[in-house]
Protein backbone atom coordinates (compact mmCIF):
# COMPACT_ATOMS: atom_id res chain seq x y z
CA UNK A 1 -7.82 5.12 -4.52
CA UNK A 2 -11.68 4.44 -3.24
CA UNK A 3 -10.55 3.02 -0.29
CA UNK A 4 -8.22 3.11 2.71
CA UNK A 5 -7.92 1.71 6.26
CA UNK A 6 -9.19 3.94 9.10
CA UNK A 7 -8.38 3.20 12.60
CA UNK A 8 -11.10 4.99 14.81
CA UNK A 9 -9.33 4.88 17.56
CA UNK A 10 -6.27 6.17 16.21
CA UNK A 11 -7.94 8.83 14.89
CA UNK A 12 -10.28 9.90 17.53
CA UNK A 13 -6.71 10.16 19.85
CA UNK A 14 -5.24 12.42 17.35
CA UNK A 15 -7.85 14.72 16.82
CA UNK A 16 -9.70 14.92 19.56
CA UNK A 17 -8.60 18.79 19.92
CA UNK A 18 -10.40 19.50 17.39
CA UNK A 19 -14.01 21.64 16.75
CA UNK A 20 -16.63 19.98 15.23
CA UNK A 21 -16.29 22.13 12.20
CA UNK A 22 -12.83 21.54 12.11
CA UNK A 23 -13.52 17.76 12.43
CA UNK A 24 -15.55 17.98 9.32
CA UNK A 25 -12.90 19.98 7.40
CA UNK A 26 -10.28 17.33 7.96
CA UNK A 27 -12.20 14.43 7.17
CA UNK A 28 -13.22 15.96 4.09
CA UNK A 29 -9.58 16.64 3.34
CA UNK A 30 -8.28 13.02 3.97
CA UNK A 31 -10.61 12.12 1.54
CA UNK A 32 -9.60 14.24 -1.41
CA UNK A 33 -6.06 13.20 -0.76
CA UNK A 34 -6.95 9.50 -0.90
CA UNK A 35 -9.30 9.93 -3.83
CA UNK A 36 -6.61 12.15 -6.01
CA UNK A 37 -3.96 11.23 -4.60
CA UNK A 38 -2.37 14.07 -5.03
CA UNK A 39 -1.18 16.59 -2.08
CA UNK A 40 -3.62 18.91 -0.89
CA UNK A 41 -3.18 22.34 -2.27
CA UNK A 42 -1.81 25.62 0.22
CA UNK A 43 -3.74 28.11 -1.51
CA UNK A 44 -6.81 28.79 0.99
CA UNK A 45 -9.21 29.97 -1.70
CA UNK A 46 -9.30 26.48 -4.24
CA UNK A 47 -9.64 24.22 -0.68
CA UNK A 48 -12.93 26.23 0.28
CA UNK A 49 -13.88 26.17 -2.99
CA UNK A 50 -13.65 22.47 -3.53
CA UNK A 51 -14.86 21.76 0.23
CA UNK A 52 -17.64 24.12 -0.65
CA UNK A 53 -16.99 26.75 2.29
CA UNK A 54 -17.86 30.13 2.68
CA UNK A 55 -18.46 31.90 5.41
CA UNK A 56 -15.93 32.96 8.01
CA UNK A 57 -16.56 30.71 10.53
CA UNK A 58 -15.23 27.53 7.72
CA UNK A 59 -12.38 29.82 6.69
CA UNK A 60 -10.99 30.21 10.05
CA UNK A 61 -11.81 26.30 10.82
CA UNK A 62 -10.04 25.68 7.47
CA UNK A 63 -7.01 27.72 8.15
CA UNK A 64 -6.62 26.06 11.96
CA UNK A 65 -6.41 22.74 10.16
CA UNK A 66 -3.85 23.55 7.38
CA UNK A 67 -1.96 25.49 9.93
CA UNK A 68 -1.55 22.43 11.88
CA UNK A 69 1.54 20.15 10.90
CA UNK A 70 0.32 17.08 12.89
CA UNK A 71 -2.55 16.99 10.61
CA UNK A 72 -1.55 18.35 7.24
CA UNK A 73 1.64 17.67 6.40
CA UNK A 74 0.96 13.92 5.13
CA UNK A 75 -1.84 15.67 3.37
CA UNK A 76 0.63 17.65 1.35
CA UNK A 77 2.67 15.23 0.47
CA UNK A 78 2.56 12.91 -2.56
CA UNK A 79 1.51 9.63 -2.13
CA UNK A 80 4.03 7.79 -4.23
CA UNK A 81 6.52 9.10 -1.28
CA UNK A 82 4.07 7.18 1.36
């Protein structure tokens, strides 16, 4: 899929508890999703490899957002279910 709806709005309410960096991380996973459409992976290591992260300060962003069900768990679910 090369496109979806985004409500800014919606999303803005939703994640407005997030970091910057965090921010950026999320976005960037909403995007794979919708362009493989496939679930995002758990294992920490391919994410910050395919979001091109590496320091500390991305893995610990990374691991807030995956640890957080609000945000993740449509992201790890396939999209035929949807």
């Amino acid at each position: 899929m090369h496109y979806y709806q985004f409500n800014i709005a919606d999303y803005r309410k939703d994640t407005v508890h997030l970091t910057r960096i965090e921010h950026s991380i999320y976005r960037d996973l909403i995007d794979w999703y919708y362009l493989e459409e496939t679930p995002i992976p758990t294992e920490t290591q391919v994410v910050m490899r395919r979001l091109r992260l590496g320091c500390e300060t991305e893995a610990t962003a990374l691991k807030n957002v995956l640890r957080s069900e609000e945000h993740t768990s449509e992201l790890q679910s396939p999209m035929a279910s949807r």
